[in-house]
Protein backbone atom coordinates (compact mmCIF):
# COMPACT_ATOMS: atom_id res chain seq x y z
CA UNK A 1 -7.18 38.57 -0.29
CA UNK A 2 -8.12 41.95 1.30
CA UNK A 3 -7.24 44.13 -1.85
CA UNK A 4 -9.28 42.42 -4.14
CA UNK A 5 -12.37 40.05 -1.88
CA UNK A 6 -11.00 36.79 -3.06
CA UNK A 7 -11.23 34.11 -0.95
CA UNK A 8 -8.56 31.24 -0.72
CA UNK A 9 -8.43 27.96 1.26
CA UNK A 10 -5.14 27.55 3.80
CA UNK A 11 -5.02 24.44 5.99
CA UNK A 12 -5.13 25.62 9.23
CA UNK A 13 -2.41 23.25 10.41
CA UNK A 14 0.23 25.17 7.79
CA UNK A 15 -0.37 28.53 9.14
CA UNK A 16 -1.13 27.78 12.55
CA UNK A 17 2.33 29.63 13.97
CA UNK A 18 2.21 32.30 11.84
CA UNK A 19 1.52 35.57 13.10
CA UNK A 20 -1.09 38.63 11.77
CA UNK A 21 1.85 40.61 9.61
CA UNK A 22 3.26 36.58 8.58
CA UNK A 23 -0.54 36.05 7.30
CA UNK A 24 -0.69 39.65 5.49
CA UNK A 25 2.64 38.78 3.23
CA UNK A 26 0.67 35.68 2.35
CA UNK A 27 -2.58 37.40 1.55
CA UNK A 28 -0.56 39.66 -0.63
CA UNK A 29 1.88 37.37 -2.44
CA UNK A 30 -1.61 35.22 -3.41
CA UNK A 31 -2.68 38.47 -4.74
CA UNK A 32 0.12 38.65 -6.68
CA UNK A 33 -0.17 35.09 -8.10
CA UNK A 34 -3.16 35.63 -8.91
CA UNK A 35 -3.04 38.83 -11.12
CA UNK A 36 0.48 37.24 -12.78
CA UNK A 37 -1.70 34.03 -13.58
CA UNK A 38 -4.43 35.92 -14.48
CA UNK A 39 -2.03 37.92 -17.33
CA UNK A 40 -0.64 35.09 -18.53
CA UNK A 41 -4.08 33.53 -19.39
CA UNK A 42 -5.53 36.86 -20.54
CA UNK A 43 -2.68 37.19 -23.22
CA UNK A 44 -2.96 33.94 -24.44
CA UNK A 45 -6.92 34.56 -24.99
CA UNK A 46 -5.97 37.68 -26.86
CA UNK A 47 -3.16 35.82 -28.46
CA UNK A 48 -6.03 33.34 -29.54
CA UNK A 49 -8.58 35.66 -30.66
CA UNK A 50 -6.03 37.45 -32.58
CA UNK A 51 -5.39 34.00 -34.42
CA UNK A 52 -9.33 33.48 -35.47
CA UNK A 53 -9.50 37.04 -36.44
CA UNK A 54 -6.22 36.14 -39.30
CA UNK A 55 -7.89 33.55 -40.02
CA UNK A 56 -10.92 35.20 -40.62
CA UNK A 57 -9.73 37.54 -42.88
CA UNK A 58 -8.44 34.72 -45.45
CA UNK A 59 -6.27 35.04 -48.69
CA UNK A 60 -9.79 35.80 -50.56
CA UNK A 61 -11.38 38.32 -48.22
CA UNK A 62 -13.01 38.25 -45.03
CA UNK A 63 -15.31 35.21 -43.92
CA UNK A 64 -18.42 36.60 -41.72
CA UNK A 65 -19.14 33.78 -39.69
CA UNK A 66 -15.42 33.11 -39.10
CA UNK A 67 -14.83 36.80 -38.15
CA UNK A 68 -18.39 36.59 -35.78
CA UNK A 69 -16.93 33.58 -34.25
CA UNK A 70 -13.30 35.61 -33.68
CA UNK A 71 -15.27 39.06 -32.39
CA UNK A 72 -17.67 36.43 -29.88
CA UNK A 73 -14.48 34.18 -28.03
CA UNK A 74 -15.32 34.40 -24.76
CA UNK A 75 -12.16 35.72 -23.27
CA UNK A 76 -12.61 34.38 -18.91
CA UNK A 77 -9.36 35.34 -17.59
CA UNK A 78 -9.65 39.01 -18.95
CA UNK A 79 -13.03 39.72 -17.89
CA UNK A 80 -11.58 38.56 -14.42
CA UNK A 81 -8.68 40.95 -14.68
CA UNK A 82 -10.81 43.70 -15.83
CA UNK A 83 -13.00 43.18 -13.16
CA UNK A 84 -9.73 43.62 -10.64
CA UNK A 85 -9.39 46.63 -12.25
CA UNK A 86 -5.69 45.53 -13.91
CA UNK A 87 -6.44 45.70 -17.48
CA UNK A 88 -8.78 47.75 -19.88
């Protein structure tokens, strides 16, 4: 993937006739399955850390440890995106 230095895997036998501008469309359209997955996973993590923070705050006021374990979810997906420079 030229655009963003990821490598992928193709068996050579499956792209064996295809051509240089054949082999660009595929190095984009990974590209673009890539930053769709990658936004789909991202938003559920938020989704998820959104959830613990709720939680967090409880009926009777906020729980500390609850809330530290909401602000610390490790969050993969959009540190990867980030990284592609696609989200902030």
């Amino acid at each position: 993937m030229p655009s963003y230095g990821y490598k992928y895997y193709l068996n050579p036998r499956d792209v064996s006739s295809y051509n240089p501008s054949k082999l660009q469309k595929l190095d984009k359209q990974a590209e673009v399955i890539l930053v769709r997955e990658l936004n789909l996973r991202c938003g559920d993590e938020e989704a998820h850390k959104q959830r613990l923070r709720e939680a967090a705050r409880g009926w009777f006021g906020p729980d500390p440890e609850k809330m530290e374990v909401a602000n610390s979810y490790h969050m993969p997906n959009c540190v990867r995106l980030k990284s592609l420079g696609r989200r902030s």
